[in-house]
C-alpha atoms as a PDB file:
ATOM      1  CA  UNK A   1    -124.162 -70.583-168.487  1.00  0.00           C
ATOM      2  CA  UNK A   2    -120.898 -70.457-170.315  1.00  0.00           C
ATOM      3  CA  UNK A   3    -119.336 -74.122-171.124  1.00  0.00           C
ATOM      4  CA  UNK A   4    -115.517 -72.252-169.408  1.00  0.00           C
ATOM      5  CA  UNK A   5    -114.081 -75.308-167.247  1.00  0.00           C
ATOM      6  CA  UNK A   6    -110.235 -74.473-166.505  1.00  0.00           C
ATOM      7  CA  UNK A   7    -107.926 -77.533-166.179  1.00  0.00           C
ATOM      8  CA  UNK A   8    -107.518 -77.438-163.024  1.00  0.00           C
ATOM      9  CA  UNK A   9    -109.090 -76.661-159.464  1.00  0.00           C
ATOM     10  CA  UNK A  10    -107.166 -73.976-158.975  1.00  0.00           C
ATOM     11  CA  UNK A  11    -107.015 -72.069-161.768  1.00  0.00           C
ATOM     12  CA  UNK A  12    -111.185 -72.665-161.640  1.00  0.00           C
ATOM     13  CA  UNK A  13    -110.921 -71.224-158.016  1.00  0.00           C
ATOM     14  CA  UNK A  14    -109.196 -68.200-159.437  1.00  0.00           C
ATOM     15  CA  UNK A  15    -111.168 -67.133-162.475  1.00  0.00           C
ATOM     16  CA  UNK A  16    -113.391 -64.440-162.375  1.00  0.00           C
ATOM     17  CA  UNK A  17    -117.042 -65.552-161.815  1.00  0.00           C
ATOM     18  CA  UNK A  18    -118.386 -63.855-165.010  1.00  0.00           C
ATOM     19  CA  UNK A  19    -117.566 -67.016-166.784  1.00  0.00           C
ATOM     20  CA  UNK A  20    -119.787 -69.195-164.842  1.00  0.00           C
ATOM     21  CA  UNK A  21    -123.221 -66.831-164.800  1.00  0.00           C
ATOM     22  CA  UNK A  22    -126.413 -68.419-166.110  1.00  0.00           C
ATOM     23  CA  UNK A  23    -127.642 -64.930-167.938  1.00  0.00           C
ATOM     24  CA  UNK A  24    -131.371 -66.743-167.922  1.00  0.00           C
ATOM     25  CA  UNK A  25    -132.636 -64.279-165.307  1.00  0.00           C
ATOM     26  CA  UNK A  26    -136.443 -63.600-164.414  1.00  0.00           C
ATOM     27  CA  UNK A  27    -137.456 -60.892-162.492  1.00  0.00           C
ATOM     28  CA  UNK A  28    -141.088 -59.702-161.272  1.00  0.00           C
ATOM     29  CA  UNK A  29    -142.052 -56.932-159.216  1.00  0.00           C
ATOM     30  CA  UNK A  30    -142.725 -57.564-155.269  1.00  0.00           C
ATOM     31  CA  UNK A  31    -146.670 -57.015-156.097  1.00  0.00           C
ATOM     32  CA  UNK A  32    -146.825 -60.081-158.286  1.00  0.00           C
ATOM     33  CA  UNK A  33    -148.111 -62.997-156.801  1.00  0.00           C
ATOM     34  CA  UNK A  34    -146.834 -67.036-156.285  1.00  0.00           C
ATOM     35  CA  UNK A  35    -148.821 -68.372-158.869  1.00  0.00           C
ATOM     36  CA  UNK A  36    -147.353 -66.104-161.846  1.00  0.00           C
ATOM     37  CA  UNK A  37    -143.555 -67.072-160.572  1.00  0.00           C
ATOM     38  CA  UNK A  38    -144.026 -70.163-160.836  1.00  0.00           C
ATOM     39  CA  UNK A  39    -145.570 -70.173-164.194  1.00  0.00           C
ATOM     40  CA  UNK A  40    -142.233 -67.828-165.122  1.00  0.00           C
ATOM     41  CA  UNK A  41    -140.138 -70.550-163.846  1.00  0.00           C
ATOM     42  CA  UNK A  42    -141.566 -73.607-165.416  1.00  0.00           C
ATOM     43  CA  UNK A  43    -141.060 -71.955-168.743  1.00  0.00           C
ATOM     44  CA  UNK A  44    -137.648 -70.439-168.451  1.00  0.00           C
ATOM     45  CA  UNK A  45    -136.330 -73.111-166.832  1.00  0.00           C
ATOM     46  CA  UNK A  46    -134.661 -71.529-163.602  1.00  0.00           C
ATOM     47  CA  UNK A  47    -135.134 -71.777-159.905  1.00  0.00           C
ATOM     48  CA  UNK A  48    -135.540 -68.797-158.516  1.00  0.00           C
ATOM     49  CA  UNK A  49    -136.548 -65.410-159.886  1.00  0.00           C
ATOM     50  CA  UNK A  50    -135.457 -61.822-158.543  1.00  0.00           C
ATOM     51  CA  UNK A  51    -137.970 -59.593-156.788  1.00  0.00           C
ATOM     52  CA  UNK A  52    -138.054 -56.097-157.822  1.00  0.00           C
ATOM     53  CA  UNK A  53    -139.417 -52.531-156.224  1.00  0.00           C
ATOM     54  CA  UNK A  54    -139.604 -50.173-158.586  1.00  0.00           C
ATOM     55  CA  UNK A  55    -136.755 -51.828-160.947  1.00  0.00           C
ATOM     56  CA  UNK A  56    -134.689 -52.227-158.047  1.00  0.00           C
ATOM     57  CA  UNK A  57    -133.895 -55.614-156.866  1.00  0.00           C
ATOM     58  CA  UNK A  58    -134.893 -56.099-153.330  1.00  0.00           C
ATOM     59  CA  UNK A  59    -134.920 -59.985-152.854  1.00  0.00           C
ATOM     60  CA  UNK A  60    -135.078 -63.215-154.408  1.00  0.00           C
ATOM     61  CA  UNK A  61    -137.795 -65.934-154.304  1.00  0.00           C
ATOM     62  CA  UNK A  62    -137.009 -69.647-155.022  1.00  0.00           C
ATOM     63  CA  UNK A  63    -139.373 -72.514-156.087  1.00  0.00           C
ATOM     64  CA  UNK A  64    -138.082 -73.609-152.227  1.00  0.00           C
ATOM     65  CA  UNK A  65    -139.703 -70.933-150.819  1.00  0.00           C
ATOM     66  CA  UNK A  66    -143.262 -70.944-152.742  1.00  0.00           C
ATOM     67  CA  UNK A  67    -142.512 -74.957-151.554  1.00  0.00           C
ATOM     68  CA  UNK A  68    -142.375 -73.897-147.780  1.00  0.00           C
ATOM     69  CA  UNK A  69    -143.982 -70.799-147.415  1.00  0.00           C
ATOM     70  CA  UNK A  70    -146.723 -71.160-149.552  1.00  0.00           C
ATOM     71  CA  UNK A  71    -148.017 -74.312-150.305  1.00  0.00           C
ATOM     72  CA  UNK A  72    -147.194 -76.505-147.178  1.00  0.00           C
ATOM     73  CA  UNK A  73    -148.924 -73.717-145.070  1.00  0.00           C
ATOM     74  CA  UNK A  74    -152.126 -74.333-147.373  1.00  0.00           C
ATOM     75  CA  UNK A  75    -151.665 -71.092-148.823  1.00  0.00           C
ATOM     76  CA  UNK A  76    -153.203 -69.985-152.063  1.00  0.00           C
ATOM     77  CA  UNK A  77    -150.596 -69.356-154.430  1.00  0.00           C
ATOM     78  CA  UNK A  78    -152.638 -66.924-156.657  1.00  0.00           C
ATOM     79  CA  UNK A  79    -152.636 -64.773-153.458  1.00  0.00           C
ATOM     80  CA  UNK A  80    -149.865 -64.558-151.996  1.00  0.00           C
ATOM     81  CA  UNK A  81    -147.351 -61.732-153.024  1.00  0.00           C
ATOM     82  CA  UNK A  82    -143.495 -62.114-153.648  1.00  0.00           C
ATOM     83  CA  UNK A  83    -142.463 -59.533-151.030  1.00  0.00           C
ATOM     84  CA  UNK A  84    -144.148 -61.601-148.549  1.00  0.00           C
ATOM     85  CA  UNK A  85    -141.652 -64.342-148.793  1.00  0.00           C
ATOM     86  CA  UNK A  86    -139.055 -62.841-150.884  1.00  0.00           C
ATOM     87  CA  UNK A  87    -135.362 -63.187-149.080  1.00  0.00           C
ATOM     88  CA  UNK A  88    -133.923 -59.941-148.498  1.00  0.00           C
ATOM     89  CA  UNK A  89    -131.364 -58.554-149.332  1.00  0.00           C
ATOM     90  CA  UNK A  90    -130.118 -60.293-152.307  1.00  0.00           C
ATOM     91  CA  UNK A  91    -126.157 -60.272-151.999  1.00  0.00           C
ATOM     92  CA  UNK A  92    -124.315 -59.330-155.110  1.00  0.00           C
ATOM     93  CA  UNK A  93    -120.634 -59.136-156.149  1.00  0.00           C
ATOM     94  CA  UNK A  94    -118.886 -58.046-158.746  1.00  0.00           C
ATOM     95  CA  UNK A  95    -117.904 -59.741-162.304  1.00  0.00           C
ATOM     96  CA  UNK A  96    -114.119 -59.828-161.999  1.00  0.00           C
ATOM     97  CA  UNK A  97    -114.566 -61.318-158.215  1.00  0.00           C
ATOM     98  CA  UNK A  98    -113.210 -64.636-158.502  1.00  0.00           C
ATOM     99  CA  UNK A  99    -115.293 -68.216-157.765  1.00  0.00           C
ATOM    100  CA  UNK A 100    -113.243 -68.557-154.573  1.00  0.00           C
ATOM    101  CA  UNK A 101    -114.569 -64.871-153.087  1.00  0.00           C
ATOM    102  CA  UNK A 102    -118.130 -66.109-154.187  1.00  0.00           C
ATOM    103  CA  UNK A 103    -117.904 -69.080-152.359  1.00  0.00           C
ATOM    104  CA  UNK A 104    -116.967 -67.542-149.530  1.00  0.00           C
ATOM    105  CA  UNK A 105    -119.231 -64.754-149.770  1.00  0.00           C
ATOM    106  CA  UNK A 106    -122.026 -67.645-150.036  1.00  0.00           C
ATOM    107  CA  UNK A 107    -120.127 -69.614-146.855  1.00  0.00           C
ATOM    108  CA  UNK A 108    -120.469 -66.348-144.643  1.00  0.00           C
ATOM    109  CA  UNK A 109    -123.949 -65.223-145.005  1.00  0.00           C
ATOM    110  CA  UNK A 110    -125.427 -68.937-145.446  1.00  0.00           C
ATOM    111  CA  UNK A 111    -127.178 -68.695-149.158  1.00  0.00           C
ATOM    112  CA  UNK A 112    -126.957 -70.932-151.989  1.00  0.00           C
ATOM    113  CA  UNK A 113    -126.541 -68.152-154.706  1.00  0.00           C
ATOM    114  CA  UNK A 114    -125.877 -64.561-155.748  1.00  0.00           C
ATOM    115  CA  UNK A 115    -126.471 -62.222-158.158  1.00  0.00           C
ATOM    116  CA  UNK A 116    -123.494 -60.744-160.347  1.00  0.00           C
ATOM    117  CA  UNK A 117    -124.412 -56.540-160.971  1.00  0.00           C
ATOM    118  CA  UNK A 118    -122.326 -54.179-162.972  1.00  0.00           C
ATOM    119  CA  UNK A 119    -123.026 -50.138-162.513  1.00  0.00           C
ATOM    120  CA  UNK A 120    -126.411 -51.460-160.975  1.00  0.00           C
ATOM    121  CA  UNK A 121    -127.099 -53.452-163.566  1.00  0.00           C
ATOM    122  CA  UNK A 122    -127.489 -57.370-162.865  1.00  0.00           C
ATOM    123  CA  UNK A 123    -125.336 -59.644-165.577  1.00  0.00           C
ATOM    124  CA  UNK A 124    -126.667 -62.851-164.313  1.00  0.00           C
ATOM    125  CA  UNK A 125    -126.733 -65.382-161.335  1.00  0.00           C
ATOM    126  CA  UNK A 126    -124.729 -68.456-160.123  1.00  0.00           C
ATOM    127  CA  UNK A 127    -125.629 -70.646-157.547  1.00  0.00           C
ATOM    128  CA  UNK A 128    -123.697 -72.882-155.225  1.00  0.00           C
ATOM    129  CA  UNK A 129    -124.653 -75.842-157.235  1.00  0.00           C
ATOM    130  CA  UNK A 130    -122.970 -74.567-160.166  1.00  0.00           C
ATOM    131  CA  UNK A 131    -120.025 -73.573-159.103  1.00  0.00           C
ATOM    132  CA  UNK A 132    -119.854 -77.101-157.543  1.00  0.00           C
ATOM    133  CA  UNK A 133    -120.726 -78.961-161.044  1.00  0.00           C
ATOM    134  CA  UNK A 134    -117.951 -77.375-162.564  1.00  0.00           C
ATOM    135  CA  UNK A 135    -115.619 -78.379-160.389  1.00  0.00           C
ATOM    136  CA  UNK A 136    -116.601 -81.590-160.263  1.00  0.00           C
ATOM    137  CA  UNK A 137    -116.067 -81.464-164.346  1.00  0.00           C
ATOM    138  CA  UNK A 138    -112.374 -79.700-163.932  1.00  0.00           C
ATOM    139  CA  UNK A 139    -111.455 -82.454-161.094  1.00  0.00           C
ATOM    140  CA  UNK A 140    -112.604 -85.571-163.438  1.00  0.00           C
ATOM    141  CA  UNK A 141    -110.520 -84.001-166.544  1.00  0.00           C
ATOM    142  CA  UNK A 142    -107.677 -83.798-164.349  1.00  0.00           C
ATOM    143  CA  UNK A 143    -108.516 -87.480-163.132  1.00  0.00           C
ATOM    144  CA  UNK A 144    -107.888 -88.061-166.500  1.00  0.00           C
ATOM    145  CA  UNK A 145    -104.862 -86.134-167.021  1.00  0.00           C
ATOM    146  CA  UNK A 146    -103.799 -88.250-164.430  1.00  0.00           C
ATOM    147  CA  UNK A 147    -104.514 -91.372-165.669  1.00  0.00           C
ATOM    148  CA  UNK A 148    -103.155 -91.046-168.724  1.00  0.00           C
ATOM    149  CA  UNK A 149     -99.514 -90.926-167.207  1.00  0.00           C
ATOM    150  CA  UNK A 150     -98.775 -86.975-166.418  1.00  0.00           C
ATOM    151  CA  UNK A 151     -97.326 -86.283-163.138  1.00  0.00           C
ATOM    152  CA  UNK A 152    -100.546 -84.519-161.635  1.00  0.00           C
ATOM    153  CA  UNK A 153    -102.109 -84.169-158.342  1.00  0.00           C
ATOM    154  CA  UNK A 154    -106.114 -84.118-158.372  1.00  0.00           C
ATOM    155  CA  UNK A 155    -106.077 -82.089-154.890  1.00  0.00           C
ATOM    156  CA  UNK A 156    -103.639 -79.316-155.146  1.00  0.00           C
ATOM    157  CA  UNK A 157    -102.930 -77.769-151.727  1.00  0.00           C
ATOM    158  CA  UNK A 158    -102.793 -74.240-153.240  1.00  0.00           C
ATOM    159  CA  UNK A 159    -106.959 -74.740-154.137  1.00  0.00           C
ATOM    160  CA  UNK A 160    -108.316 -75.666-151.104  1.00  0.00           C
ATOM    161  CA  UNK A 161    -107.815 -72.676-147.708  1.00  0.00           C
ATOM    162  CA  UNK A 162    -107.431 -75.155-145.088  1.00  0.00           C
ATOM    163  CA  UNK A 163    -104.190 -76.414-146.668  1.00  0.00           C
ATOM    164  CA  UNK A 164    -102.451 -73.995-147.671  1.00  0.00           C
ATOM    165  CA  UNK A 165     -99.985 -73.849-144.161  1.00  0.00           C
ATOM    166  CA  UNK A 166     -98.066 -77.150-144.447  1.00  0.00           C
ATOM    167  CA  UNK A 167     -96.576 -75.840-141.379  1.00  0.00           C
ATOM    168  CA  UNK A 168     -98.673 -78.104-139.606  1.00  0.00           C
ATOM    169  CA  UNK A 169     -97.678 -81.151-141.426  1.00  0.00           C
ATOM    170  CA  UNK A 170     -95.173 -83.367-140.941  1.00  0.00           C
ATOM    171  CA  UNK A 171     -93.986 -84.934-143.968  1.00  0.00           C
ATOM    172  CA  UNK A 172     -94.489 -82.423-147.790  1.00  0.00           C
ATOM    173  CA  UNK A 173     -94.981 -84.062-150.903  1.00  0.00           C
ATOM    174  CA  UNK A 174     -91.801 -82.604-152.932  1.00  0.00           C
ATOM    175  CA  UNK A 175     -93.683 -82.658-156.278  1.00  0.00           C
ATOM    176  CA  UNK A 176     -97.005 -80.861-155.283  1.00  0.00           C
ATOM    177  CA  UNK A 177     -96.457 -79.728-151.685  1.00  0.00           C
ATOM    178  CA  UNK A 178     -99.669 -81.606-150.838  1.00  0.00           C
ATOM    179  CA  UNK A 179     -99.059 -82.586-146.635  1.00  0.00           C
ATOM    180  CA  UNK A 180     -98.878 -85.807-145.176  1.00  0.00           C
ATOM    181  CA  UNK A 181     -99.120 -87.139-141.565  1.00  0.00           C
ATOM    182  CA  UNK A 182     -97.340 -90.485-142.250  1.00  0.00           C
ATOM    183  CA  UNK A 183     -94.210 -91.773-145.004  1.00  0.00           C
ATOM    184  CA  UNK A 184     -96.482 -94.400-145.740  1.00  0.00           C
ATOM    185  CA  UNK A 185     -99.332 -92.005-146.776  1.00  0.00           C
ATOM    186  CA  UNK A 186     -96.759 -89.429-149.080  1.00  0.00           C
ATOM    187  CA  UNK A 187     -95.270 -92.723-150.454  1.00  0.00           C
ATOM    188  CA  UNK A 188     -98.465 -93.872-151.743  1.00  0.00           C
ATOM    189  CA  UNK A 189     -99.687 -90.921-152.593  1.00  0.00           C
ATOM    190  CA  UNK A 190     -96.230 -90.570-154.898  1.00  0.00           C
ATOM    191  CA  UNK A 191     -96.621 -93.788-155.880  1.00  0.00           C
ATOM    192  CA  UNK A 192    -100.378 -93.209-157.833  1.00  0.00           C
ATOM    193  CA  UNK A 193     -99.809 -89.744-159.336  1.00  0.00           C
ATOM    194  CA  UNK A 194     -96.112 -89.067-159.100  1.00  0.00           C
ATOM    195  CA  UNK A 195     -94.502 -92.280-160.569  1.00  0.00           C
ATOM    196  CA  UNK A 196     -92.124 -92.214-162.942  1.00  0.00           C
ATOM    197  CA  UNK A 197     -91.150 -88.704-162.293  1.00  0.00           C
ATOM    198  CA  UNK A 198     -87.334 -88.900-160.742  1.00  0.00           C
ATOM    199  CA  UNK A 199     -88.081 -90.347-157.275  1.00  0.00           C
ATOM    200  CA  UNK A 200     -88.502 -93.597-156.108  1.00  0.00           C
ATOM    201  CA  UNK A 201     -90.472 -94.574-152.809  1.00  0.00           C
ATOM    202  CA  UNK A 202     -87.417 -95.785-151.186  1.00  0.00           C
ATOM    203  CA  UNK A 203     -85.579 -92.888-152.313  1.00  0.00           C
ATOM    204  CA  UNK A 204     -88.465 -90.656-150.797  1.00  0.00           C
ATOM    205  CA  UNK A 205     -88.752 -92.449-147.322  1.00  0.00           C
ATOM    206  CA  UNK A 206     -84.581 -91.856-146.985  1.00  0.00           C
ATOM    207  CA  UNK A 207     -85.368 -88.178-147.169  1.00  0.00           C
ATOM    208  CA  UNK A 208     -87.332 -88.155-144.376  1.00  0.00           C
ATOM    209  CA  UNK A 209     -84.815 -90.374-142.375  1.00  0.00           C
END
């Protein structure tokens, strides 16, 4: 997986999703059996492989599934095939769709990853868990930021869906736009990331006066 963090949440939200693949892809034909992806796993060092019917990927089998569907049932791995527990279909999108649209694509059919495909070829994978490290990574560095004295928000409004009407809210932070319920909650809130930057908490509870 590429080492791409942007600076912020949502300019991470916004890039397309072809910088965050892991390009460490396995797949087997359906035929194969439990055993053999799991011995494929262990030494490429992945989760899940694709599933493939005559070179076309038709599903995707995680260590999860051999877990569950193999192995707590008592099942012999060495006999059981990958198109007997393969999930199917395996949704794809598109490199230039951005890591928001791949969330949500993930969100709306319930799955924890998806496969990346150009002119039917597959570029690589990226899971839920991935997308979520990374943010986690671009939200500390703007901690930092943050820290260090630059006017900076960590949540921006613009980033996250459910905020973006501040129609509902009753007070609007006049640096970031973030919304606020209460003075008291936008004055502290300007008080940790916004001080020093022209307006003091007084001067922001008068405008709401």
């Amino acid at each position: 997986m590429s080492d791409y963090v942007p600076d912020d949440i949502t300019a991470l939200l916004s890039a397309p999703i072809e910088h965050f693949l892991n390009t460490n892809v396995v797949i087997l034909e359906g035929d194969k059996y439990a055993d053999e992806a799991l011995r494929l796993m262990k030494e490429r060092g992945v989760r899940s492989i694709l599933v493939s019917h005559l070179g076309e990927v038709v599903g995707i089998v995680s260590k999860t599934d051999i877990l569950f569907k193999v192995m707590s049932q008592g099942r012999n791995p060495g006999k059981v095939r990958l198109r007997e527990i393969m999930t199917s279909p395996v949704m794809a999108v598109g490199p230039q769709n951005t890591v928001q649209e791949t969330l949500t694509i993930m969100d709306r059919h319930v799955i924890r990853q998806v496969i990346a495909s150009a002119h039917s070829a597959v570029l690589g994978m990226v899971s839920r868990d991935d997308i979520f490290e990374k943010i986690h990574t671009a939200t500390v560095s703007t901690a930092h930021t943050a820290i260090k004295g630059t006017p900076v928000c960590i949540i921006n409004p613009r980033a996250i869906v459910y905020m973006k009407d501040n129609s509902i809210a009753k007070i609007v932070c006049p640096y970031c736009e973030s919304p606020f319920d209460t003075k008291e909650g936008l004055s502290s809130h300007i008080d940790r990331l916004h001080a020093g930057t022209g307006v003091l908490e007084g001067d922001v509870r008068r405008m709401f006066e």
